[in-house]
PDB file of N, CA and C in Angstrom:
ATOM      1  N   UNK A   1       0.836  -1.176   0.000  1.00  0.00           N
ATOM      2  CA  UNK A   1       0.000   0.000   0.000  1.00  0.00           C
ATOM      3  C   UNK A   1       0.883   1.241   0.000  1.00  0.00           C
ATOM      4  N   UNK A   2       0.498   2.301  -1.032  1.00  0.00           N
ATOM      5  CA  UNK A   2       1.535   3.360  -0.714  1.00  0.00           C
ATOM      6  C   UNK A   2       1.136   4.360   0.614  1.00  0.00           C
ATOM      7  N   UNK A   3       2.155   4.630   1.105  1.00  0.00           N
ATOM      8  CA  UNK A   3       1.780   5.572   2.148  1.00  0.00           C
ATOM      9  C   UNK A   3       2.084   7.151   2.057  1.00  0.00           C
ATOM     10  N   UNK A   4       1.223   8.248   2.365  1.00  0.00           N
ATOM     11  CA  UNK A   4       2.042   9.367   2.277  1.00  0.00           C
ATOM     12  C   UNK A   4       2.818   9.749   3.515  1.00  0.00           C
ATOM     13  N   UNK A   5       3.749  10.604   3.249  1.00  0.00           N
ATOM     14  CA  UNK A   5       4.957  11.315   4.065  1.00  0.00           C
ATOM     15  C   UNK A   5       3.774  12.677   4.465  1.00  0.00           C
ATOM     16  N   UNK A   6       4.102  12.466   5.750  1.00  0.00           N
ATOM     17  CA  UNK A   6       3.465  13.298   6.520  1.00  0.00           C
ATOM     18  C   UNK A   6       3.799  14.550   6.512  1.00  0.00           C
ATOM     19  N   UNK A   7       2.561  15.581   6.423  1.00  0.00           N
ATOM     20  CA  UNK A   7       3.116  17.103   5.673  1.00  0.00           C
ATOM     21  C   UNK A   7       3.038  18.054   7.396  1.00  0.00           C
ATOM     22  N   UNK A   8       3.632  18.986   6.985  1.00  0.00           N
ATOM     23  CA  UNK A   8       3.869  19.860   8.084  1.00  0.00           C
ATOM     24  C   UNK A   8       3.036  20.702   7.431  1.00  0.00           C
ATOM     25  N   UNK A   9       3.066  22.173   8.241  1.00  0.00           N
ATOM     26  CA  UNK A   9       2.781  23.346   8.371  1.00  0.00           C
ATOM     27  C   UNK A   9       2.928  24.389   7.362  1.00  0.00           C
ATOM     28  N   UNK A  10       4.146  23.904   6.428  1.00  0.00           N
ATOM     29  CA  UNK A  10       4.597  24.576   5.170  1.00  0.00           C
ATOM     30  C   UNK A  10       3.601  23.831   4.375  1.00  0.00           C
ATOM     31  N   UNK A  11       3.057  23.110   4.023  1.00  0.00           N
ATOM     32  CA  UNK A  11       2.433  22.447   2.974  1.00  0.00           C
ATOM     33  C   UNK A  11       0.659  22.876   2.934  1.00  0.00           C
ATOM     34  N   UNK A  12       0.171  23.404   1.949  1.00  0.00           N
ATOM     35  CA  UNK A  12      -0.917  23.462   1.938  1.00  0.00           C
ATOM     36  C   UNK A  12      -2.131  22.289   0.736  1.00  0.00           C
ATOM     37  N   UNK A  13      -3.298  22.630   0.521  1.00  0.00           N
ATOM     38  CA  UNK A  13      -3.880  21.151  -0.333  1.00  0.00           C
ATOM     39  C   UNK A  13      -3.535  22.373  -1.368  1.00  0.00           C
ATOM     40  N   UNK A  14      -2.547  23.442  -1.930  1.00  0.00           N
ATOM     41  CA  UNK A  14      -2.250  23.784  -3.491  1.00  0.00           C
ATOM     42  C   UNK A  14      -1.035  23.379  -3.430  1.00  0.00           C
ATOM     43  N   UNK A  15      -0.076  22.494  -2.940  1.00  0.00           N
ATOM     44  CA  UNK A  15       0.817  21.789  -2.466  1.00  0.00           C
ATOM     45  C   UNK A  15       0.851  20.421  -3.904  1.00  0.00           C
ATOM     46  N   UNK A  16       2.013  20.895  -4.847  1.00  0.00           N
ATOM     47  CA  UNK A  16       2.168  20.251  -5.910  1.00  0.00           C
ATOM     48  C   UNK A  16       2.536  18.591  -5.028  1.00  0.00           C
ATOM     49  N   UNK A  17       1.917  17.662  -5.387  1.00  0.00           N
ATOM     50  CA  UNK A  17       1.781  16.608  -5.644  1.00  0.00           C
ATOM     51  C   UNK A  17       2.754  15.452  -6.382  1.00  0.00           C
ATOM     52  N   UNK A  18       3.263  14.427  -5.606  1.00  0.00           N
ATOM     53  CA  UNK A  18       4.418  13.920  -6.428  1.00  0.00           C
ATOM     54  C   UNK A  18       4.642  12.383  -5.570  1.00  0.00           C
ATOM     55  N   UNK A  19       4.268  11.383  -6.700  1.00  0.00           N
ATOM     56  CA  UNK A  19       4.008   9.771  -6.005  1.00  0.00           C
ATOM     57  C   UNK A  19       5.815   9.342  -6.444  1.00  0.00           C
ATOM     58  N   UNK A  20       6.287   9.098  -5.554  1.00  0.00           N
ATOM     59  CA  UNK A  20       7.804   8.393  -5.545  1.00  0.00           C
ATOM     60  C   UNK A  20       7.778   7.054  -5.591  1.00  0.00           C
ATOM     61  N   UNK A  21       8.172   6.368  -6.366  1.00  0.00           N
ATOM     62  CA  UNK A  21       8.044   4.823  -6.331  1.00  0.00           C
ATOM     63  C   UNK A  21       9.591   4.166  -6.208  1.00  0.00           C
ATOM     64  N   UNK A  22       9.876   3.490  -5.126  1.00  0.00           N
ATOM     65  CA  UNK A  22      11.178   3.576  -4.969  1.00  0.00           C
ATOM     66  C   UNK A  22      11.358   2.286  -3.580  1.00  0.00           C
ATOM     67  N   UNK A  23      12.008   1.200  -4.293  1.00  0.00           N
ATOM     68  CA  UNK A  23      12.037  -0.122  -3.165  1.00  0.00           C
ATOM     69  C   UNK A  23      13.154   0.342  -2.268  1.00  0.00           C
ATOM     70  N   UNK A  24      13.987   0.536  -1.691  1.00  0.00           N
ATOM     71  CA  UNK A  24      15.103   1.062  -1.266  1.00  0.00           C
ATOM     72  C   UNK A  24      14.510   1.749   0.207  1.00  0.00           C
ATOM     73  N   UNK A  25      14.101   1.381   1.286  1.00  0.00           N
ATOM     74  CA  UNK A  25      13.392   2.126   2.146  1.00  0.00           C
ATOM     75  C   UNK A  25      14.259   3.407   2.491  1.00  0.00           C
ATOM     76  N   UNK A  26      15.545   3.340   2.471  1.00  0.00           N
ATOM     77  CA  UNK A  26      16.269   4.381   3.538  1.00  0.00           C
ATOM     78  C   UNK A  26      16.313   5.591   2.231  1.00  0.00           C
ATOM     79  N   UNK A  27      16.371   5.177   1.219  1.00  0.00           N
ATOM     80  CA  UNK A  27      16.564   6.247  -0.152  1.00  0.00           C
ATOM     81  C   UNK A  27      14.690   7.226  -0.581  1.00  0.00           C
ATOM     82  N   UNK A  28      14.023   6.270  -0.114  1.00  0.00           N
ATOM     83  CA  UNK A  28      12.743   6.763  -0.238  1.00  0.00           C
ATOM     84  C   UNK A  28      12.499   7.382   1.103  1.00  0.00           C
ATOM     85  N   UNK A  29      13.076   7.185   1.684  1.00  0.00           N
ATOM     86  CA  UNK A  29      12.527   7.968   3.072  1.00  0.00           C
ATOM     87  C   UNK A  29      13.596   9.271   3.119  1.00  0.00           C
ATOM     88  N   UNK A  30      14.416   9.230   2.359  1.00  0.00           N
ATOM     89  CA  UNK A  30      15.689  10.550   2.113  1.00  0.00           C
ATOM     90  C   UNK A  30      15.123  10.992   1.034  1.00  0.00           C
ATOM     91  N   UNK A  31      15.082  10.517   0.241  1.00  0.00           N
ATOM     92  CA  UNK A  31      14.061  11.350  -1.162  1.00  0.00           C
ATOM     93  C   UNK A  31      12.917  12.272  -0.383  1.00  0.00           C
ATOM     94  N   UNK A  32      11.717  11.472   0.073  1.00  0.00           N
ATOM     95  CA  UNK A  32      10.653  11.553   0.385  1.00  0.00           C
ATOM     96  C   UNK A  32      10.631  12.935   1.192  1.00  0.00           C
ATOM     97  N   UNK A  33      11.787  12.930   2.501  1.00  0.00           N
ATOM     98  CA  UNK A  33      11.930  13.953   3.191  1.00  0.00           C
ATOM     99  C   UNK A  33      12.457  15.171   2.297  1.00  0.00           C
ATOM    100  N   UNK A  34      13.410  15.487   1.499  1.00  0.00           N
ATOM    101  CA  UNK A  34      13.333  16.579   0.491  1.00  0.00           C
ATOM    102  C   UNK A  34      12.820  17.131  -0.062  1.00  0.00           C
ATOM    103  N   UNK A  35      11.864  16.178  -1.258  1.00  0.00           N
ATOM    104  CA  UNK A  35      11.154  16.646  -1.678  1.00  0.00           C
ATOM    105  C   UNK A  35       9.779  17.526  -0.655  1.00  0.00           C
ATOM    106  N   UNK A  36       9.368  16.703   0.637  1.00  0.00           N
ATOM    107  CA  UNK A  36       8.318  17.156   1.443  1.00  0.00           C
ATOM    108  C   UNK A  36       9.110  18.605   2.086  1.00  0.00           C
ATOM    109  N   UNK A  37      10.614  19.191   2.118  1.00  0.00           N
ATOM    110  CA  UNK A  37      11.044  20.293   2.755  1.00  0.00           C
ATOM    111  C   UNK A  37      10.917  21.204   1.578  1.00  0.00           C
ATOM    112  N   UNK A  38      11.371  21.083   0.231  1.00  0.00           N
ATOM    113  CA  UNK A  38      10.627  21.494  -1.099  1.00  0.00           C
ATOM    114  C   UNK A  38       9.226  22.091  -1.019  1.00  0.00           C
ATOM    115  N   UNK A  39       8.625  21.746  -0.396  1.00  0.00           N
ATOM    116  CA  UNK A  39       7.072  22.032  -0.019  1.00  0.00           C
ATOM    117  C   UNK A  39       6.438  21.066  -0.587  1.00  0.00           C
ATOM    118  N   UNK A  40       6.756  20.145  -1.377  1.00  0.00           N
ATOM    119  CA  UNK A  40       5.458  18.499  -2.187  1.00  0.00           C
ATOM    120  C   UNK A  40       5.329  17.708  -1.030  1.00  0.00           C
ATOM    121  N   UNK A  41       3.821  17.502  -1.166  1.00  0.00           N
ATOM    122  CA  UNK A  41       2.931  16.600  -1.159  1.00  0.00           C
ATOM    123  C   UNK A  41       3.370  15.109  -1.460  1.00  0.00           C
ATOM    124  N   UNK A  42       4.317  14.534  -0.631  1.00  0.00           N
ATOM    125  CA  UNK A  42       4.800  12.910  -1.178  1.00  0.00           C
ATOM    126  C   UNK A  42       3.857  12.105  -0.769  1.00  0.00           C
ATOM    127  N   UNK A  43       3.727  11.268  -1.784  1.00  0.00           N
ATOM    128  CA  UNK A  43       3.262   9.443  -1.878  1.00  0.00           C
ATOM    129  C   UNK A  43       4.046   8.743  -2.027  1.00  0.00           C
ATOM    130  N   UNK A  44       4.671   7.910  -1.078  1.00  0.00           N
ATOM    131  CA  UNK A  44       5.459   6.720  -0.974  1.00  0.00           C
ATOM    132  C   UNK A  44       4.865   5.420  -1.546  1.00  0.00           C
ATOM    133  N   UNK A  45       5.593   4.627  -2.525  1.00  0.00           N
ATOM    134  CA  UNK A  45       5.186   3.324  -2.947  1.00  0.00           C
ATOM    135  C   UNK A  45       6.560   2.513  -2.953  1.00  0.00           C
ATOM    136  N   UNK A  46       6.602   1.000  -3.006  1.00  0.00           N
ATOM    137  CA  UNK A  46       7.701   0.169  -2.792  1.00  0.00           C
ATOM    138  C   UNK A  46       7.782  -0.460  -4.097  1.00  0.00           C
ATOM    139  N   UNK A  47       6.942  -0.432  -4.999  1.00  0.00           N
ATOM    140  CA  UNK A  47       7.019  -0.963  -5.685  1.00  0.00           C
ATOM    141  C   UNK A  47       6.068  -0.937  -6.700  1.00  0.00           C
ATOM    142  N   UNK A  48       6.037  -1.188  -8.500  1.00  0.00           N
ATOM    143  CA  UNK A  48       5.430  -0.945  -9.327  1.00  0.00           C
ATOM    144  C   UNK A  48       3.983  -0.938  -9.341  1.00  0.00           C
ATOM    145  N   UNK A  49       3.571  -2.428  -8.897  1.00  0.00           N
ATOM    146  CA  UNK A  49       2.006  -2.439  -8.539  1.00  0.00           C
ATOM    147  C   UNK A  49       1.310  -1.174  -7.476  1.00  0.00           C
ATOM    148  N   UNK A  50       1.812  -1.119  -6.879  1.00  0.00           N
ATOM    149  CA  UNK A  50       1.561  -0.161  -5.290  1.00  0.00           C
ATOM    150  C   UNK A  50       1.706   1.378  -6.187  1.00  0.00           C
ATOM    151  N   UNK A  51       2.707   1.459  -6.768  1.00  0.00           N
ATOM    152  CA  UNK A  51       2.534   2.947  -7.394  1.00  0.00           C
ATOM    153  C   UNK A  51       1.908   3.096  -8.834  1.00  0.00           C
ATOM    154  N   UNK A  52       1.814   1.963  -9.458  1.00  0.00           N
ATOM    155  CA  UNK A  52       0.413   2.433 -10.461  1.00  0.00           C
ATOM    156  C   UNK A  52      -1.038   2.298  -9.391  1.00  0.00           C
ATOM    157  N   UNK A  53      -1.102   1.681  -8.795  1.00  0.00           N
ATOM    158  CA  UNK A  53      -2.640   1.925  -8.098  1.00  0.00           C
ATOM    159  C   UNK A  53      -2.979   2.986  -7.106  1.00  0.00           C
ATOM    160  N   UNK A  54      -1.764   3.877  -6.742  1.00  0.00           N
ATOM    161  CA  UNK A  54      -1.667   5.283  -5.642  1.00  0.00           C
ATOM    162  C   UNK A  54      -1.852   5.984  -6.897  1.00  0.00           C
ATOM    163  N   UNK A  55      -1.558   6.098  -8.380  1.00  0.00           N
ATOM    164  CA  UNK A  55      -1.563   7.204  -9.295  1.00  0.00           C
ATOM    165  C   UNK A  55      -3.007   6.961  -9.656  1.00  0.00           C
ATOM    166  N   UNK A  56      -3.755   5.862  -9.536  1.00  0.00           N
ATOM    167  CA  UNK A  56      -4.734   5.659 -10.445  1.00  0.00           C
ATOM    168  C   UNK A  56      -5.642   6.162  -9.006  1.00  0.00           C
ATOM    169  N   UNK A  57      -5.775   6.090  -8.081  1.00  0.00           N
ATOM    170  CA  UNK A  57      -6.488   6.565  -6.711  1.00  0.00           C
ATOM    171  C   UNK A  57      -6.265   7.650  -6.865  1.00  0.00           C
ATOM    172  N   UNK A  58      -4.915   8.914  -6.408  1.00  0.00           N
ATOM    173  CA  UNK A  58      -5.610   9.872  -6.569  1.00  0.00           C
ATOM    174  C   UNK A  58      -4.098  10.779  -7.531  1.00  0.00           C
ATOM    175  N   UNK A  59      -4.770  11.368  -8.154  1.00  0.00           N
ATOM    176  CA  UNK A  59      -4.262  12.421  -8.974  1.00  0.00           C
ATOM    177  C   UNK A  59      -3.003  13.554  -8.533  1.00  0.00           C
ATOM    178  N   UNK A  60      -1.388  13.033  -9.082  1.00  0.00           N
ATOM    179  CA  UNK A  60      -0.376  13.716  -9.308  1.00  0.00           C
ATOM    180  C   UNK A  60       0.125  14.857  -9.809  1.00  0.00           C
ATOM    181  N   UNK A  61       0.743  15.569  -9.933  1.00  0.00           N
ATOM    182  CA  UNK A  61       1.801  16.362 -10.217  1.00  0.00           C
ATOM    183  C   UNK A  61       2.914  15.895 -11.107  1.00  0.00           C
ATOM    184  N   UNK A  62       3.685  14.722 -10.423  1.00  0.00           N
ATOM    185  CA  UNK A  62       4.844  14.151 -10.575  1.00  0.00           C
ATOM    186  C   UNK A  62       5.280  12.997 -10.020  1.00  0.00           C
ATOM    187  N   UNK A  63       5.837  12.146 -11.077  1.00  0.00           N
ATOM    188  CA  UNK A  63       6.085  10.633 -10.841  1.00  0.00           C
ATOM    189  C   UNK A  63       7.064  10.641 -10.489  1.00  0.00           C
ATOM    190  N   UNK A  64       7.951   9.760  -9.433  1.00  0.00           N
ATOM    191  CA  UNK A  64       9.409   9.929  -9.872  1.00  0.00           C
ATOM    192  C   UNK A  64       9.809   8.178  -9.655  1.00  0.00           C
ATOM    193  N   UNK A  65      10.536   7.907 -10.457  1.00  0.00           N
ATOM    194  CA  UNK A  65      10.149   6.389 -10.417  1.00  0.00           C
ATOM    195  C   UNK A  65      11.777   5.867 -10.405  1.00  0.00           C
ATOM    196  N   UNK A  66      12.166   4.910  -9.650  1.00  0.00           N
ATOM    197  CA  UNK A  66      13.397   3.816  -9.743  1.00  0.00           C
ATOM    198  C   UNK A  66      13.382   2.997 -10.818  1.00  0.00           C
ATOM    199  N   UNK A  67      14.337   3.289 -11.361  1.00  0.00           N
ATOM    200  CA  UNK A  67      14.484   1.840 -12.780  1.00  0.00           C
ATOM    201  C   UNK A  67      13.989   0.264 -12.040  1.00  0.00           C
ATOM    202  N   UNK A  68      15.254   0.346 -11.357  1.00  0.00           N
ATOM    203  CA  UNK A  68      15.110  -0.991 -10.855  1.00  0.00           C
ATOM    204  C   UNK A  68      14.293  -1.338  -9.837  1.00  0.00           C
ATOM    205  N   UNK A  69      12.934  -2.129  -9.596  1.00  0.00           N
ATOM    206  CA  UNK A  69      12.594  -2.027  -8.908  1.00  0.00           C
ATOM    207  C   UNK A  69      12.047  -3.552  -9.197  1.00  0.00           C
ATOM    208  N   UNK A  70      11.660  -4.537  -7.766  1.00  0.00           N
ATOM    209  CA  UNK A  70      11.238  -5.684  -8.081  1.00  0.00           C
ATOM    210  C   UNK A  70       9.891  -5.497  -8.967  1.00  0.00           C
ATOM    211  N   UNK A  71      10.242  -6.944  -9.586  1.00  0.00           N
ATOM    212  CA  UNK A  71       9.314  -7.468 -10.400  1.00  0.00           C
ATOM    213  C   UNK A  71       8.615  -6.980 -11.787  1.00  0.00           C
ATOM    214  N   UNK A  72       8.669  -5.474 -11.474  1.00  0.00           N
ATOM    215  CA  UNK A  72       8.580  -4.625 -12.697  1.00  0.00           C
ATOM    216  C   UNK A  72       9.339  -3.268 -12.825  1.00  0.00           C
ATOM    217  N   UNK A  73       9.971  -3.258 -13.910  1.00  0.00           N
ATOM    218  CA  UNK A  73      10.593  -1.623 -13.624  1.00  0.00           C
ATOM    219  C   UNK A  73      10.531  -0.712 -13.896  1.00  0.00           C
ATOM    220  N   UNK A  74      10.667   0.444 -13.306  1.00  0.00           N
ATOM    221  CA  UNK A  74      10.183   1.757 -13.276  1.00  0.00           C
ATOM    222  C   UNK A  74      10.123   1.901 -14.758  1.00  0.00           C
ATOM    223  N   UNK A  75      10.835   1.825 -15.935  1.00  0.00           N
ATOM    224  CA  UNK A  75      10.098   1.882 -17.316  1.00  0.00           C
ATOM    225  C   UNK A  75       8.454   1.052 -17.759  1.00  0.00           C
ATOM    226  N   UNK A  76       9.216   0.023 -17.121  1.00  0.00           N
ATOM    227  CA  UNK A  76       7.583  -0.446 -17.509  1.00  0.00           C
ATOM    228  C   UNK A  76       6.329   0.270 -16.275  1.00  0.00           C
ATOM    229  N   UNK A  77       6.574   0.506 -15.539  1.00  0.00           N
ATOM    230  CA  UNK A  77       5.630   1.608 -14.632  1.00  0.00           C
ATOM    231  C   UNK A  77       5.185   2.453 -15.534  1.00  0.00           C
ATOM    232  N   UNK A  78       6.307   3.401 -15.729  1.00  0.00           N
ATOM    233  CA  UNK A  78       5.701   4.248 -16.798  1.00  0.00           C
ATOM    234  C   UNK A  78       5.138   4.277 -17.901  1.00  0.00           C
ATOM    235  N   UNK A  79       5.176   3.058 -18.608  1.00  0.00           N
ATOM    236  CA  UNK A  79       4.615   2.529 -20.031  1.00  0.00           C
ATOM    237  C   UNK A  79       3.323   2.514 -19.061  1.00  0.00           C
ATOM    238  N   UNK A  80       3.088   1.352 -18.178  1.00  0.00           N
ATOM    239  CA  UNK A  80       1.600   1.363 -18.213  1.00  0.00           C
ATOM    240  C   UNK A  80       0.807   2.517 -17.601  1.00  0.00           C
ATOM    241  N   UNK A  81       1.779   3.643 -17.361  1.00  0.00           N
ATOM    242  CA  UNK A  81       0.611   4.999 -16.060  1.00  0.00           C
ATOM    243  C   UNK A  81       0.339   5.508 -18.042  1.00  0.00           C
ATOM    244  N   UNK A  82       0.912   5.453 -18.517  1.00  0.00           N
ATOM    245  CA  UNK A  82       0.798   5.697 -19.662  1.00  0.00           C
ATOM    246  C   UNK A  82      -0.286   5.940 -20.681  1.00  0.00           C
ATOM    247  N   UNK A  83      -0.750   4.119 -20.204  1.00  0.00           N
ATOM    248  CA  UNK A  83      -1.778   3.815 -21.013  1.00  0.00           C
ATOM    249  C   UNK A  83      -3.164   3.497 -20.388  1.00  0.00           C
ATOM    250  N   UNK A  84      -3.066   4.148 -19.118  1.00  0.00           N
ATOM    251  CA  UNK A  84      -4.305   4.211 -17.554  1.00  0.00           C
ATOM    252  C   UNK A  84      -5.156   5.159 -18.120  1.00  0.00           C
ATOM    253  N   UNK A  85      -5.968   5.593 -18.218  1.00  0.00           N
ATOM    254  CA  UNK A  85      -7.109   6.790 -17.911  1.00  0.00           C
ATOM    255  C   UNK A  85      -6.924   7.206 -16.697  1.00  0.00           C
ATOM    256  N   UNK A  86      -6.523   8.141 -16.836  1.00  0.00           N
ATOM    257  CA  UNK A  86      -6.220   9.436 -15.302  1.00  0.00           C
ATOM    258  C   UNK A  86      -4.649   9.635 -15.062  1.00  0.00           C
ATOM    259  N   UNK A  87      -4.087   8.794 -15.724  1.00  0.00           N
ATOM    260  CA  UNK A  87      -2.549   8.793 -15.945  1.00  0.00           C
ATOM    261  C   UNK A  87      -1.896   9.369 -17.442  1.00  0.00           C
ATOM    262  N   UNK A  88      -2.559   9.116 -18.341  1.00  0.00           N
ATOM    263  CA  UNK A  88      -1.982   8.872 -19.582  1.00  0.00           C
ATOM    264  C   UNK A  88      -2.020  10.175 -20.293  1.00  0.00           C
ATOM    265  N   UNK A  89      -2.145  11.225 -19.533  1.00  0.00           N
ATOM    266  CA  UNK A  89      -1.717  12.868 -19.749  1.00  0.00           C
ATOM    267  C   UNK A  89      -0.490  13.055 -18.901  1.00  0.00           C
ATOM    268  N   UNK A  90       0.067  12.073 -18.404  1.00  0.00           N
ATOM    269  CA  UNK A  90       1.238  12.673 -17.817  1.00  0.00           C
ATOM    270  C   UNK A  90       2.640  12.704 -18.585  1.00  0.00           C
ATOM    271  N   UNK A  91       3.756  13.806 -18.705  1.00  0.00           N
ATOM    272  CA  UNK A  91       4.309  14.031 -19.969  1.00  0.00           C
ATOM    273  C   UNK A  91       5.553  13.031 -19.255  1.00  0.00           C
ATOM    274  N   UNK A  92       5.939  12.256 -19.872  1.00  0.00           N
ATOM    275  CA  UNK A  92       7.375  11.723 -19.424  1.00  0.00           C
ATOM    276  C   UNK A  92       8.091  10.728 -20.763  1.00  0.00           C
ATOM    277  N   UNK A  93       9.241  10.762 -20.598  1.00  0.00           N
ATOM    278  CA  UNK A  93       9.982   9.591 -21.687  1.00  0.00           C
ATOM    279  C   UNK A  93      10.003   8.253 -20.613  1.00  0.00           C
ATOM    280  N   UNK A  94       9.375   7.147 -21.023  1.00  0.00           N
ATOM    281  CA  UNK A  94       9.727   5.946 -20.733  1.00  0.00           C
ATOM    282  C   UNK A  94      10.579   5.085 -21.437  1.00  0.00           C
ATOM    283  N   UNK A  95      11.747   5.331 -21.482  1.00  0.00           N
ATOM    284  CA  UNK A  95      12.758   4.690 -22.529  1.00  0.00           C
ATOM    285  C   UNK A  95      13.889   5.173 -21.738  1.00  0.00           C
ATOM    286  N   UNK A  96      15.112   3.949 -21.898  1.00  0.00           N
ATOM    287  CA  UNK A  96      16.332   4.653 -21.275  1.00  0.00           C
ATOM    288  C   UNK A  96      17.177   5.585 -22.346  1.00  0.00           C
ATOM    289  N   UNK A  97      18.095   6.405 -22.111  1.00  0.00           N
ATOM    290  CA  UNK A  97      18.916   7.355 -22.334  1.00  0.00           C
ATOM    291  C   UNK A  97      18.208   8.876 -22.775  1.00  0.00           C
TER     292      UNK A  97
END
């Protein structure tokens, strides 16, 4: 289940929005905290399934996705937010280089 990073006092609901998908707990929880001092709105996911179904629940800003990630990888994440209804306006290259 993805979880969000708990917002402080700086963050309001016009607070740009941004689902991190990222297996690595200590790197997502160092990501997660930046981006949330940035002023975003983080959604934590561990993994591909968990962060296409937090994008398809509720509506982003910004993906930021790990290549490598079990079982499916962050390219193929992005191929399928791609081809979702409620995802598939989001502008990104899913291809490496």
């Amino acid at each position: 289940m993805a979880q969000a990073v708990a917002t402080g006092p700086n963050t309001t609901s016009l607070s740009p929005r941004v689902l991190l998908v990222e297996d690595q707990e200590r790197t997502a929880r160092g990501l997660g905290e930046l981006l949330h001092l940035e002023g975003f709105v983080v959604t934590l996911a561990k993994d591909g399934p968990t962060g296409i179904a937090a994008a398809a629940d509720a509506p982003v800003d910004a993906v930021v996705l790990d290549v490598m990630l079990p079982g499916m990888s962050g390219f193929d994440v992005c191929r399928r937010l791609r081809r979702l209804e409620g995802t598939s306006e989001y502008q990104s290259s899913c291809s490496p280089g």
